[in-house]
PDB file of N, CA and C in Angstrom:
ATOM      1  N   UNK A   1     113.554  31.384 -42.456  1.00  0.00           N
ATOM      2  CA  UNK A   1     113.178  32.603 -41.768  1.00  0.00           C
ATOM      3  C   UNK A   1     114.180  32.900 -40.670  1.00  0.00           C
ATOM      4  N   UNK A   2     114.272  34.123 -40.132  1.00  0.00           N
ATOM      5  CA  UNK A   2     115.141  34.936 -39.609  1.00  0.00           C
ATOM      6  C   UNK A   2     115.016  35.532 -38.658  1.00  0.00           C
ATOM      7  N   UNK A   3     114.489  35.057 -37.371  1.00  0.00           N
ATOM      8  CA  UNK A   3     113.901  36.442 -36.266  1.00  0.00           C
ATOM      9  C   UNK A   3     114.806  36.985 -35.442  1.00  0.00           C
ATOM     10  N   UNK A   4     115.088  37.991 -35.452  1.00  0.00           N
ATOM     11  CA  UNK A   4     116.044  39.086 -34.916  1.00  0.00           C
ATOM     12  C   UNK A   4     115.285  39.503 -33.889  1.00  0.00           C
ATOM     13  N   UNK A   5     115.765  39.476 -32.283  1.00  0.00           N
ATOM     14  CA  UNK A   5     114.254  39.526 -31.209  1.00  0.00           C
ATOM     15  C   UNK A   5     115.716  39.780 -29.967  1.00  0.00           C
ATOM     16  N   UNK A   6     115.070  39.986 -28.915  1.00  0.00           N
ATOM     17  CA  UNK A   6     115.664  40.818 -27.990  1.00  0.00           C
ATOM     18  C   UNK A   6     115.048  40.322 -26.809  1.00  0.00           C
ATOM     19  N   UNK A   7     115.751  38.971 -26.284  1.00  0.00           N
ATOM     20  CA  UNK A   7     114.734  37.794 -25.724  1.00  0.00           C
ATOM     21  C   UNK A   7     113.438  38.584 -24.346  1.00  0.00           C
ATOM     22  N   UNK A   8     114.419  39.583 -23.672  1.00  0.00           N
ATOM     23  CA  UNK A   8     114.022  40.144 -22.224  1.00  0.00           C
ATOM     24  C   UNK A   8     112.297  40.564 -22.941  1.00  0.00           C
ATOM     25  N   UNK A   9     112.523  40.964 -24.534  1.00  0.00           N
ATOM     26  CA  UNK A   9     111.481  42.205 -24.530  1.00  0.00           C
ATOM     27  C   UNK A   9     109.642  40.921 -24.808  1.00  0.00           C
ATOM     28  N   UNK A  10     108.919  41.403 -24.198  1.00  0.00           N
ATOM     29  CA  UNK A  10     107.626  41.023 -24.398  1.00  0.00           C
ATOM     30  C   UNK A  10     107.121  40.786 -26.135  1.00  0.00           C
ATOM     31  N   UNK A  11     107.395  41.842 -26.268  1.00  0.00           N
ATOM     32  CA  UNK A  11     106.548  41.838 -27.398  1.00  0.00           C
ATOM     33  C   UNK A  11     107.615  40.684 -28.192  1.00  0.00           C
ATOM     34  N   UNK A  12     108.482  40.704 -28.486  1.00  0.00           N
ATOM     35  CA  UNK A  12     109.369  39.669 -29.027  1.00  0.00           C
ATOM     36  C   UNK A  12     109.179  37.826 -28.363  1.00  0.00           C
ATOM     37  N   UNK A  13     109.113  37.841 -27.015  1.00  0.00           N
ATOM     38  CA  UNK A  13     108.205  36.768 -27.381  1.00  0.00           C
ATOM     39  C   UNK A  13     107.444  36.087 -27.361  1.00  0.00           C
ATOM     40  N   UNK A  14     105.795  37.492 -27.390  1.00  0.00           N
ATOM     41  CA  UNK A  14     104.768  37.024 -28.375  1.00  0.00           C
ATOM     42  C   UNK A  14     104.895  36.529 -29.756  1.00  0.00           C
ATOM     43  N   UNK A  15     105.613  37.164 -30.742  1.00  0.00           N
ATOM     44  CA  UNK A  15     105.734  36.661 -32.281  1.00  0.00           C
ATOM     45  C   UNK A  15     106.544  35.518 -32.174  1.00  0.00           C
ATOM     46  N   UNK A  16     107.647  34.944 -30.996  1.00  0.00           N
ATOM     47  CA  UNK A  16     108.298  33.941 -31.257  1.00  0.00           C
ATOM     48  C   UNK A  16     107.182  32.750 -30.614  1.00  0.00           C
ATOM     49  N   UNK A  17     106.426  33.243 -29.428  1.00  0.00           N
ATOM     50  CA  UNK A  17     105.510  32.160 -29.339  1.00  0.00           C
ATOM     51  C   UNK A  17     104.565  32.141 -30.456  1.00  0.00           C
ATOM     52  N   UNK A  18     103.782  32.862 -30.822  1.00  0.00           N
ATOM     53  CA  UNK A  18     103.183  32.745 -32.164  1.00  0.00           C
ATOM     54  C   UNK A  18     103.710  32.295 -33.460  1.00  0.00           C
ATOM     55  N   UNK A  19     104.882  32.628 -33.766  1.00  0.00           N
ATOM     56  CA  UNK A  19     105.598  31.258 -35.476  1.00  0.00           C
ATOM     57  C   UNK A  19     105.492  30.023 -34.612  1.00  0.00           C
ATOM     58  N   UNK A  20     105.957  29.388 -32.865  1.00  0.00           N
ATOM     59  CA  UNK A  20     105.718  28.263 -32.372  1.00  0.00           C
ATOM     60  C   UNK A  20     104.537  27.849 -32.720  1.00  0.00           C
ATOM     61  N   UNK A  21     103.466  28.494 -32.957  1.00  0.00           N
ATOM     62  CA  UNK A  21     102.299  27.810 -32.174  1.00  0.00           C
ATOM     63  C   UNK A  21     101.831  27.444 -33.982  1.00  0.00           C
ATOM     64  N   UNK A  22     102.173  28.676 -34.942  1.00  0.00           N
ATOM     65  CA  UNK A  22     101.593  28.482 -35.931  1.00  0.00           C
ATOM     66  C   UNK A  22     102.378  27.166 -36.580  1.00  0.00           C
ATOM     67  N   UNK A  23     103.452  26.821 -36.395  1.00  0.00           N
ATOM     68  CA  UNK A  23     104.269  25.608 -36.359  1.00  0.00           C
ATOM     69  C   UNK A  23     105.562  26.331 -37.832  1.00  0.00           C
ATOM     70  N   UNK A  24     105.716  27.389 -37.814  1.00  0.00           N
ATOM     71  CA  UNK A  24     107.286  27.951 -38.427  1.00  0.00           C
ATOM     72  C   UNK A  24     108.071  27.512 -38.210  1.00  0.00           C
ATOM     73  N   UNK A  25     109.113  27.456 -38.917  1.00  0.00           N
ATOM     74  CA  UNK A  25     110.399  27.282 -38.726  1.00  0.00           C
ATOM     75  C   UNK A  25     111.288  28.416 -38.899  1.00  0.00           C
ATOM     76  N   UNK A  26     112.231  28.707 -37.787  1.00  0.00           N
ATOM     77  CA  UNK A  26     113.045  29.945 -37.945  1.00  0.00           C
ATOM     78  C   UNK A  26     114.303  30.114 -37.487  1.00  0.00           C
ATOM     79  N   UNK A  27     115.470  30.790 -37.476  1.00  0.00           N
ATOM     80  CA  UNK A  27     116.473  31.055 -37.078  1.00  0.00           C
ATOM     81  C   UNK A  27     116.127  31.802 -35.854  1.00  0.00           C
ATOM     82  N   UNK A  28     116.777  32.066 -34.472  1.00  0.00           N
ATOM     83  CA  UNK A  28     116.841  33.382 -34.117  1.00  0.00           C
ATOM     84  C   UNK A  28     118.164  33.816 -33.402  1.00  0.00           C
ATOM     85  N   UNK A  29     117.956  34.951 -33.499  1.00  0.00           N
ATOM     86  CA  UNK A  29     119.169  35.724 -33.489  1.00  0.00           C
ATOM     87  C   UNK A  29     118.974  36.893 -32.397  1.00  0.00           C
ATOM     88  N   UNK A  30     119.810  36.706 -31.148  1.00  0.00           N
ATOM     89  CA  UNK A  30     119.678  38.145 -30.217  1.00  0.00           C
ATOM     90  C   UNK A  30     120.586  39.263 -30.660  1.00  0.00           C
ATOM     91  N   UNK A  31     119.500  40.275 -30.825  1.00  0.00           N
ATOM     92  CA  UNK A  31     120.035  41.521 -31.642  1.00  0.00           C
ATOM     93  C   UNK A  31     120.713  42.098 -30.146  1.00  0.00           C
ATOM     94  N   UNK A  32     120.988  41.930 -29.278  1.00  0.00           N
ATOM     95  CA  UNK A  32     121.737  42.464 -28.072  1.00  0.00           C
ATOM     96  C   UNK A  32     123.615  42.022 -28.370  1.00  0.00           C
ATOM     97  N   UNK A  33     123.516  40.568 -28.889  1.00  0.00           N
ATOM     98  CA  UNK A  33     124.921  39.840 -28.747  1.00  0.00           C
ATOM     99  C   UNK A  33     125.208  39.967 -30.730  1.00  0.00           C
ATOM    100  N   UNK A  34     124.200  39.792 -30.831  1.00  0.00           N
ATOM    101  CA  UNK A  34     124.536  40.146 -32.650  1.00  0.00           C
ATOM    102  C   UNK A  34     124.141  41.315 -33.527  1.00  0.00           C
ATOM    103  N   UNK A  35     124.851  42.357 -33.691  1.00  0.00           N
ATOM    104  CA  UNK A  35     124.345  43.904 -34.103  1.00  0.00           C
ATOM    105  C   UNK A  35     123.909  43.504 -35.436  1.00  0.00           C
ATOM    106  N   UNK A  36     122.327  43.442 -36.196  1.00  0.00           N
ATOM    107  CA  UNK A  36     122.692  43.832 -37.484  1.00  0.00           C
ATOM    108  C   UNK A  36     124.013  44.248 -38.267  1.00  0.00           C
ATOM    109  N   UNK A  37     124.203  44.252 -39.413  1.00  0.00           N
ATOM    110  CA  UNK A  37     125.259  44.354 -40.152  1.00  0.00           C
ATOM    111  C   UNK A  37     124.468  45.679 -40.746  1.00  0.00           C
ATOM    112  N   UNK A  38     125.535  46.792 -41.467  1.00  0.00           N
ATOM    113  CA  UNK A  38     125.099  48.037 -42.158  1.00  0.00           C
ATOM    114  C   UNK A  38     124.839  47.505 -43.308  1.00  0.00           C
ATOM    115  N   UNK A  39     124.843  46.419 -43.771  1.00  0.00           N
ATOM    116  CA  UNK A  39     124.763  45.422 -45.373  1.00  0.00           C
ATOM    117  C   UNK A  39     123.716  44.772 -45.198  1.00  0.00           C
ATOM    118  N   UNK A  40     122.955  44.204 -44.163  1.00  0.00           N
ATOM    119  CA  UNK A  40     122.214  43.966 -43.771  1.00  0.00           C
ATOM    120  C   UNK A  40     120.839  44.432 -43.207  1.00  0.00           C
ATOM    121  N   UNK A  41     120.968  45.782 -42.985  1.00  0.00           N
ATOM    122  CA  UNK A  41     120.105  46.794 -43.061  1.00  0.00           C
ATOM    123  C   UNK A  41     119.688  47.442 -44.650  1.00  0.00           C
ATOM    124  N   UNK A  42     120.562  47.515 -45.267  1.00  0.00           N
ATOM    125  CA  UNK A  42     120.125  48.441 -45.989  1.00  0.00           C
ATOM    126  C   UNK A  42     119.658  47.151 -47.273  1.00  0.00           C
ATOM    127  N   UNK A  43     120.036  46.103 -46.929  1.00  0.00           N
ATOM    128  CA  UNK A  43     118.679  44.921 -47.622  1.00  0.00           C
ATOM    129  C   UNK A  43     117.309  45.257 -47.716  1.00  0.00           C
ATOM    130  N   UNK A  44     117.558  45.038 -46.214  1.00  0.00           N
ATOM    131  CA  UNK A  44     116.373  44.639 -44.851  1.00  0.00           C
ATOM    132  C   UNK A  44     115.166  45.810 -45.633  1.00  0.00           C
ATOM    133  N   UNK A  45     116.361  47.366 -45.685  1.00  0.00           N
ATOM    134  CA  UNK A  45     114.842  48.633 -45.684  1.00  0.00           C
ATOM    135  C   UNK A  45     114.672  48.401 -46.982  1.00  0.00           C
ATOM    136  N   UNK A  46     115.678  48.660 -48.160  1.00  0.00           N
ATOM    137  CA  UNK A  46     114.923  48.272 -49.596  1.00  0.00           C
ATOM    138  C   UNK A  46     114.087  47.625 -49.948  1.00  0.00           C
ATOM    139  N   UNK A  47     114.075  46.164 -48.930  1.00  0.00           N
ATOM    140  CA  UNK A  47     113.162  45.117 -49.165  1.00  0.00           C
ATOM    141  C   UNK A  47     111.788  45.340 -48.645  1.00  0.00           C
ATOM    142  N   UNK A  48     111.775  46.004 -47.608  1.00  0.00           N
ATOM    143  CA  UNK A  48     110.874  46.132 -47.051  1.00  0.00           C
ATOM    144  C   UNK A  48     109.839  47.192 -47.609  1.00  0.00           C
ATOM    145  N   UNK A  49     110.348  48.248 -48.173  1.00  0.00           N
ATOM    146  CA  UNK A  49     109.015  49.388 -48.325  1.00  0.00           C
ATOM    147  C   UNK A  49     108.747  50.188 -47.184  1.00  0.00           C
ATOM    148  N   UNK A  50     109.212  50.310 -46.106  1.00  0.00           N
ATOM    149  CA  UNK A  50     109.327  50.970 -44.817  1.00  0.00           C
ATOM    150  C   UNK A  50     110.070  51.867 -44.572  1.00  0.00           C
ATOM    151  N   UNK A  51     109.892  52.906 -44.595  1.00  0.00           N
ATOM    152  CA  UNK A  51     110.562  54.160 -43.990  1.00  0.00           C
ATOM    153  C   UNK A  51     111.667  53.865 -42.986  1.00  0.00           C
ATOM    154  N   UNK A  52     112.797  54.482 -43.176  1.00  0.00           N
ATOM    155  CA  UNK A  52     114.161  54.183 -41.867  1.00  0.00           C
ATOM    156  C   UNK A  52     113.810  54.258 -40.992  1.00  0.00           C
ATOM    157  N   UNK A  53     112.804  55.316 -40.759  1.00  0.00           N
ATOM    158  CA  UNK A  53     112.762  56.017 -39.679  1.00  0.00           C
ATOM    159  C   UNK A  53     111.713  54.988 -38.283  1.00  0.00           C
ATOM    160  N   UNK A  54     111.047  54.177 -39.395  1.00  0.00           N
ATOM    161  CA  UNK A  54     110.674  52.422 -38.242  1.00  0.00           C
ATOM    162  C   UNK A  54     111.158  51.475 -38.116  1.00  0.00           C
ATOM    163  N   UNK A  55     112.664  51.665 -38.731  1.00  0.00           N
ATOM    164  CA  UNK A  55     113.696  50.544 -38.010  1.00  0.00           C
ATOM    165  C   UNK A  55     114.443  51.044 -36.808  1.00  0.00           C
ATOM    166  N   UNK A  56     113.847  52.409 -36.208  1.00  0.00           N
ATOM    167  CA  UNK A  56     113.954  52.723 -34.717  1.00  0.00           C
ATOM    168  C   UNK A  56     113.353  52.434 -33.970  1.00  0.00           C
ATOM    169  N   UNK A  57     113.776  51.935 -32.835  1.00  0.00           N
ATOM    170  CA  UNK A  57     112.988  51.653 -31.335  1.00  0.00           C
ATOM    171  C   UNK A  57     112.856  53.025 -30.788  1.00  0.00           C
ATOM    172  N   UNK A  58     111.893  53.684 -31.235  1.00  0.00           N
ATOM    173  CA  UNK A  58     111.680  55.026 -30.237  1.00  0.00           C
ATOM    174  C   UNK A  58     111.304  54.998 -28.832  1.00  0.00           C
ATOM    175  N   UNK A  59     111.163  53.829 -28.716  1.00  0.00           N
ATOM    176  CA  UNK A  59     110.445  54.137 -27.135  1.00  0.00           C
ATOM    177  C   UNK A  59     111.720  53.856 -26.424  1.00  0.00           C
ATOM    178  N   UNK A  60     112.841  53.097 -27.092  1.00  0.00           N
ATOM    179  CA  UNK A  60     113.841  52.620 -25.680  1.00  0.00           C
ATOM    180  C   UNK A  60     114.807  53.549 -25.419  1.00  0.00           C
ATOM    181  N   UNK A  61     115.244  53.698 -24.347  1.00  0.00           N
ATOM    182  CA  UNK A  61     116.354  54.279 -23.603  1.00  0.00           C
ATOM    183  C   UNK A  61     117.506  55.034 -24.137  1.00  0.00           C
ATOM    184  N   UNK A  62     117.900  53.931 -24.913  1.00  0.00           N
ATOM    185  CA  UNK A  62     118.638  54.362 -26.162  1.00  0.00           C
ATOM    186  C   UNK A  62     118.545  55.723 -26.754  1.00  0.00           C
ATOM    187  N   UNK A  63     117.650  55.514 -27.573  1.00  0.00           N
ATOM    188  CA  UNK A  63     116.806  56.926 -28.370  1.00  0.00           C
ATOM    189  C   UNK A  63     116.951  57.823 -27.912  1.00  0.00           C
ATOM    190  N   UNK A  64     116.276  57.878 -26.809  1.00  0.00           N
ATOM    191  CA  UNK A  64     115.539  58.946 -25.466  1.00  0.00           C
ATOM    192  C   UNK A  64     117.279  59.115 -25.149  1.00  0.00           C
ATOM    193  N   UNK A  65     117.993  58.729 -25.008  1.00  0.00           N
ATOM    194  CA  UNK A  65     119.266  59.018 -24.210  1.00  0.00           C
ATOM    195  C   UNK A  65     120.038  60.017 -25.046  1.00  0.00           C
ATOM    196  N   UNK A  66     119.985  59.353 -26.818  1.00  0.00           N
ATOM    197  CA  UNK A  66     121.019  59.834 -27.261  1.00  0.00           C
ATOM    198  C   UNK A  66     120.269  61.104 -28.315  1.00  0.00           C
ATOM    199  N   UNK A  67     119.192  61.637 -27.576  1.00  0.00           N
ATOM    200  CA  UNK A  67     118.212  62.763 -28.397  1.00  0.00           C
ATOM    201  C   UNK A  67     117.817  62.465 -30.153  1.00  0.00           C
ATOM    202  N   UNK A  68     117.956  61.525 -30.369  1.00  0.00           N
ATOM    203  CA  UNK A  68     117.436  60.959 -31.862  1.00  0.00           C
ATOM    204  C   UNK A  68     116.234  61.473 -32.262  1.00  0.00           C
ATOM    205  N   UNK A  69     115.101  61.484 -31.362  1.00  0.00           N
ATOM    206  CA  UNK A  69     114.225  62.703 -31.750  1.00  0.00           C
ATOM    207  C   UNK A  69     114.298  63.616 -32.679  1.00  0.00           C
ATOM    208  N   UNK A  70     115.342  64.714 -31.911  1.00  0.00           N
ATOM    209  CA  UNK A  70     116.084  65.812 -32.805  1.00  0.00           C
ATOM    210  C   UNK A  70     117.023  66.025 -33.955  1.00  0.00           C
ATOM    211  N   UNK A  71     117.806  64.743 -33.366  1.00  0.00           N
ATOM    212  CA  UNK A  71     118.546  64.337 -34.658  1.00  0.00           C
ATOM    213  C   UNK A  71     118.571  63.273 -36.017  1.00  0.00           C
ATOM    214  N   UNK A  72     117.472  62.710 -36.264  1.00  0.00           N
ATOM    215  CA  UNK A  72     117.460  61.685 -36.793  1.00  0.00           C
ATOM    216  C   UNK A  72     117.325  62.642 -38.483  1.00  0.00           C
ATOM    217  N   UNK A  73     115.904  63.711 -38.092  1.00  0.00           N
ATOM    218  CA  UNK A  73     115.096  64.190 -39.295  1.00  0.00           C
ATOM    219  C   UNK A  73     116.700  65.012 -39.947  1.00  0.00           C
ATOM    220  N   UNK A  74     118.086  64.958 -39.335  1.00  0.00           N
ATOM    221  CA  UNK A  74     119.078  65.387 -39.988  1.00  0.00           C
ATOM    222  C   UNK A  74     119.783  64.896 -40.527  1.00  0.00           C
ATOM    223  N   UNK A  75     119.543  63.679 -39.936  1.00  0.00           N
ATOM    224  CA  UNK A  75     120.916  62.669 -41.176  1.00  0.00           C
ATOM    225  C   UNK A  75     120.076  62.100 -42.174  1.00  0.00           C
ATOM    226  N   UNK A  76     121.787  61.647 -42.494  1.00  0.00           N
ATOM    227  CA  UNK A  76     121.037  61.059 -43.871  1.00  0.00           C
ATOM    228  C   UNK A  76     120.893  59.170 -43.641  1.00  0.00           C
ATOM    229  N   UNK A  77     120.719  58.590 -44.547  1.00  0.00           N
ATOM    230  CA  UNK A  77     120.104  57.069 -44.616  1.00  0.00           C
ATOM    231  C   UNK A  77     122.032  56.114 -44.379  1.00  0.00           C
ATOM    232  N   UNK A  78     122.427  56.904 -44.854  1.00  0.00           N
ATOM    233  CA  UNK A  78     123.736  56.276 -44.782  1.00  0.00           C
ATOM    234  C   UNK A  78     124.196  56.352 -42.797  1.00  0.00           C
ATOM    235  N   UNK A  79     123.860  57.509 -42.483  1.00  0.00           N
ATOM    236  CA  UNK A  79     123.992  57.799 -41.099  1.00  0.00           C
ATOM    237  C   UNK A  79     123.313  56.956 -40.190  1.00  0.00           C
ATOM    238  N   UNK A  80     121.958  56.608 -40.553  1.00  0.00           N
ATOM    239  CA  UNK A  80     120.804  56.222 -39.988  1.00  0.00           C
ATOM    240  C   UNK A  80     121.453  54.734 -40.025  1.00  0.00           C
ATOM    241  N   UNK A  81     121.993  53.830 -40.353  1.00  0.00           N
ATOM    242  CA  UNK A  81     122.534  52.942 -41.110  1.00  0.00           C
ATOM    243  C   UNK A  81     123.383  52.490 -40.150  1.00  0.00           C
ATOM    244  N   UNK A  82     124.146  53.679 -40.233  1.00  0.00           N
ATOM    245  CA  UNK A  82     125.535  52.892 -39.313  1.00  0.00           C
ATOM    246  C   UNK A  82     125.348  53.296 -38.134  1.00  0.00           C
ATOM    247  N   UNK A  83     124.083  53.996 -37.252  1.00  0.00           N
ATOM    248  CA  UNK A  83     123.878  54.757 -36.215  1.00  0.00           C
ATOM    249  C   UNK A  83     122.824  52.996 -35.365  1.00  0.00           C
ATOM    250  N   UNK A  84     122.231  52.482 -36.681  1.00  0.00           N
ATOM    251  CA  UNK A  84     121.826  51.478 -35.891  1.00  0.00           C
ATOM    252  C   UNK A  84     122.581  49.833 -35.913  1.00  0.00           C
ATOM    253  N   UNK A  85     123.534  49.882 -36.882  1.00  0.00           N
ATOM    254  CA  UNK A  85     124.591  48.599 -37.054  1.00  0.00           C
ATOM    255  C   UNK A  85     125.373  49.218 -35.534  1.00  0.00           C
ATOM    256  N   UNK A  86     125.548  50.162 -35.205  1.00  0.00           N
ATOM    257  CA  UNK A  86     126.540  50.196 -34.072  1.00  0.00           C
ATOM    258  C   UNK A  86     126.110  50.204 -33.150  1.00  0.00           C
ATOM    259  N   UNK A  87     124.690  50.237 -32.402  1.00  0.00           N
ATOM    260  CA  UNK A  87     123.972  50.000 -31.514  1.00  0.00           C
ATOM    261  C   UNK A  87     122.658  49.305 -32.001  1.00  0.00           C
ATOM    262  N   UNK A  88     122.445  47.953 -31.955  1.00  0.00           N
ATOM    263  CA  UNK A  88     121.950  47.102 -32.026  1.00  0.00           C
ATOM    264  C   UNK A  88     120.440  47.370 -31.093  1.00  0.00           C
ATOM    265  N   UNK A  89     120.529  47.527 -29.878  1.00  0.00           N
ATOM    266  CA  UNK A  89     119.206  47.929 -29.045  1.00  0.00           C
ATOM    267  C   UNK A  89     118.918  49.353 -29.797  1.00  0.00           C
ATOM    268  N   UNK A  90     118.929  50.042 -30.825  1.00  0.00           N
ATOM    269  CA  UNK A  90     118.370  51.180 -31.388  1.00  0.00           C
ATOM    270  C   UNK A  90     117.290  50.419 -31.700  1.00  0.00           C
ATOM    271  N   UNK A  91     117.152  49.302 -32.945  1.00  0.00           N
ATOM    272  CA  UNK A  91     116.453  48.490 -34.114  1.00  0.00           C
ATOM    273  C   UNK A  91     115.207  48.748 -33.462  1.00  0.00           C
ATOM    274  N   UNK A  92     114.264  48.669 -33.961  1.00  0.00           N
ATOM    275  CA  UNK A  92     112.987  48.288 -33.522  1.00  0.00           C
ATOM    276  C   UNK A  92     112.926  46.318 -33.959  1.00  0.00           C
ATOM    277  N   UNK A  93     112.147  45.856 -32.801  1.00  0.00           N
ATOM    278  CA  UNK A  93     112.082  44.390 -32.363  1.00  0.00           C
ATOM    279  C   UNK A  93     110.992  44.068 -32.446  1.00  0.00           C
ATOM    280  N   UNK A  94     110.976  43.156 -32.658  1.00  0.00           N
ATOM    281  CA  UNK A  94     111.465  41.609 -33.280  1.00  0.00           C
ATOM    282  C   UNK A  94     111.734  41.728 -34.892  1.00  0.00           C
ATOM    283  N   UNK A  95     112.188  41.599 -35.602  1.00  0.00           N
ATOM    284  CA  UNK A  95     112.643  41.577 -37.125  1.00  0.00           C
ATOM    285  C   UNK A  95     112.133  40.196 -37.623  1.00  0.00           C
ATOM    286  N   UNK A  96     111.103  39.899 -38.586  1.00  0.00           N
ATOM    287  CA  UNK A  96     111.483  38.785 -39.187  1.00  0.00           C
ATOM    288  C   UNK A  96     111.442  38.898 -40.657  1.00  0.00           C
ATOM    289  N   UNK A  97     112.914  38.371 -40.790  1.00  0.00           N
ATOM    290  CA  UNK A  97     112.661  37.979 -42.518  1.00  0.00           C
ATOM    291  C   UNK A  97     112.727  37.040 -42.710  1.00  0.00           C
ATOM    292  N   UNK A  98     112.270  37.069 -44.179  1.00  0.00           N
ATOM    293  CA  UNK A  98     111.608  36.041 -44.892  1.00  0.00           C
ATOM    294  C   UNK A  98     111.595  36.180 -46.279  1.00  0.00           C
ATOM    295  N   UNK A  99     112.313  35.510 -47.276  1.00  0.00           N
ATOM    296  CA  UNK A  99     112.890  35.695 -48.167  1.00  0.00           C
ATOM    297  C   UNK A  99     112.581  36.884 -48.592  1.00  0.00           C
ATOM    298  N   UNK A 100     111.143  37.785 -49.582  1.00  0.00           N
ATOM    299  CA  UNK A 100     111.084  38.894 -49.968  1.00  0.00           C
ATOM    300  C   UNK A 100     109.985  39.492 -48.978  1.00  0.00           C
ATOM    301  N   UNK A 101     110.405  39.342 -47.867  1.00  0.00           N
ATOM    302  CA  UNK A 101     109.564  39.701 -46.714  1.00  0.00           C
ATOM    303  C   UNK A 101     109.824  40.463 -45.526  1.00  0.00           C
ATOM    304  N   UNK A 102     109.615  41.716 -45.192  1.00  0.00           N
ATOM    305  CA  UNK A 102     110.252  42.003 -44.054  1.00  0.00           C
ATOM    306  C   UNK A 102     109.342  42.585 -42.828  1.00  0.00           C
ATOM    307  N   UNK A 103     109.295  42.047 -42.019  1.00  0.00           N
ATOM    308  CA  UNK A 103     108.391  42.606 -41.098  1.00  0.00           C
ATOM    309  C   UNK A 103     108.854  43.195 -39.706  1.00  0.00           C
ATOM    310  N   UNK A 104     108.532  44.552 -39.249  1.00  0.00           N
ATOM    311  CA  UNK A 104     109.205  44.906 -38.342  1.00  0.00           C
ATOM    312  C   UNK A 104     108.411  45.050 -37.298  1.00  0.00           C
ATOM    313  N   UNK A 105     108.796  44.864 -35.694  1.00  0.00           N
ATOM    314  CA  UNK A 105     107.497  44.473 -34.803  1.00  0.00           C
ATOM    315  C   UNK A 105     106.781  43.633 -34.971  1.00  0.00           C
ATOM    316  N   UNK A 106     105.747  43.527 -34.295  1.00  0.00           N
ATOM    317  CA  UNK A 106     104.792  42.442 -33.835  1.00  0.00           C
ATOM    318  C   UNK A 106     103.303  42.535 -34.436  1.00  0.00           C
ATOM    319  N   UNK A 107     102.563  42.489 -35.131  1.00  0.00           N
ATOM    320  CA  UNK A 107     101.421  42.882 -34.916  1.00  0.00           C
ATOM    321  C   UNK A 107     100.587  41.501 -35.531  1.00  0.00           C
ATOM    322  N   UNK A 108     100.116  40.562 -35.011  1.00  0.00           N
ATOM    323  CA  UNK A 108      99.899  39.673 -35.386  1.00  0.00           C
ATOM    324  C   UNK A 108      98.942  39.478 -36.608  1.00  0.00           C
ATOM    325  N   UNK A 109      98.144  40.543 -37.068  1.00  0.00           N
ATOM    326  CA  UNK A 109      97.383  40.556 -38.116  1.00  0.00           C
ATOM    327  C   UNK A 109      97.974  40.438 -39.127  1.00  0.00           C
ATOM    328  N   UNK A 110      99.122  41.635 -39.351  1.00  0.00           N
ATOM    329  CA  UNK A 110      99.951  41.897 -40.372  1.00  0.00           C
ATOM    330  C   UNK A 110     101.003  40.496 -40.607  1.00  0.00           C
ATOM    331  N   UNK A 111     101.551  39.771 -39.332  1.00  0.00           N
ATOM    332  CA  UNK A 111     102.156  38.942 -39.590  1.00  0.00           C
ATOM    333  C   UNK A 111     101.396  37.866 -40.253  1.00  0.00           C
ATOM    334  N   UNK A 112     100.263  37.143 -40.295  1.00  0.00           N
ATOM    335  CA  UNK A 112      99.443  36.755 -40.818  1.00  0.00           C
ATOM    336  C   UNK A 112      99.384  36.836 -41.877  1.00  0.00           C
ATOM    337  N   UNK A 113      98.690  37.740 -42.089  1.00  0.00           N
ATOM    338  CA  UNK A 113      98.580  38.095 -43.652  1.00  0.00           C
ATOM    339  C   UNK A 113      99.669  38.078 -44.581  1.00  0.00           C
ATOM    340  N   UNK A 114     101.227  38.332 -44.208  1.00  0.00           N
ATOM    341  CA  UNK A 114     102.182  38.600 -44.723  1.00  0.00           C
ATOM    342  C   UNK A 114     102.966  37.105 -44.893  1.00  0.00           C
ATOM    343  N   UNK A 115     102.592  36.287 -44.258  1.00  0.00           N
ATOM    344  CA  UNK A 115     102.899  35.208 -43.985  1.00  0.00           C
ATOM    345  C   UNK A 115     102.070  33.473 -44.265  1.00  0.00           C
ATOM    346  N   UNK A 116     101.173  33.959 -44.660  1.00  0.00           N
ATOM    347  CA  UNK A 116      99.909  33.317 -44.739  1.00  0.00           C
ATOM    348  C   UNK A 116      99.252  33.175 -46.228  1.00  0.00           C
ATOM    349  N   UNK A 117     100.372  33.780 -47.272  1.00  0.00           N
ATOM    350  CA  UNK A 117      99.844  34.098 -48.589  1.00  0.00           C
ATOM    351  C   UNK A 117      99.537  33.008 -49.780  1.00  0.00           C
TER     352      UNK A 117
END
């Protein structure tokens, strides 16, 4: 397993204390010092079943700074792609994969269940 997490942020580590506690084993990786790869994303969304448009962090600074709001519903997936391989704090956090598994954010139910099979 693979957690892509953004140490400062809270919610990132709740799920890293939670794989601790559930006793996981995982890689992790700060998406601040290590950008996703654009090869690596476009795994990540195929695999996942998730819309591009929630491998954005809408709430951070980022977003809000660079009007993505307005511009996102215009590009295309290839754009969306290399818009978040080149700024790494775009992603929405914590990422974990897991071989045919991808989970984005935190929500401990879903991680559970997704994880727990």
């Amino acid at each position: 397993m693979l957690l892509i997490w953004y140490p400062k942020c809270t919610t990132c580590q709740r799920a890293k204390k939670w794989l601790d506690e559930k006793g996981f084993s995982y890689q992790l990786r700060d998406i601040k010092e290590e950008n996703p790869l654009q090869e690596e994303l476009k795994e990540w969304y195929s695999k996942s079943g998730i819309p591009l448009k929630r491998f954005f962090n809408t709430s951070g600074l980022l977003y809000k700074g660079m009007g993505l709001k307005e511009k996102l519903p215009t590009m295309d997936d290839e754009e969306k792609i290399a818009l978040l391989s080149e700024y790494g704090m775009l992603v929405k956090r914590p990422i974990l994969i897991e071989k045919d598994c991808i989970l984005i954010g935190f929500k401990e139910a879903e991680w559970s269940a997704a994880l727990n099979k």
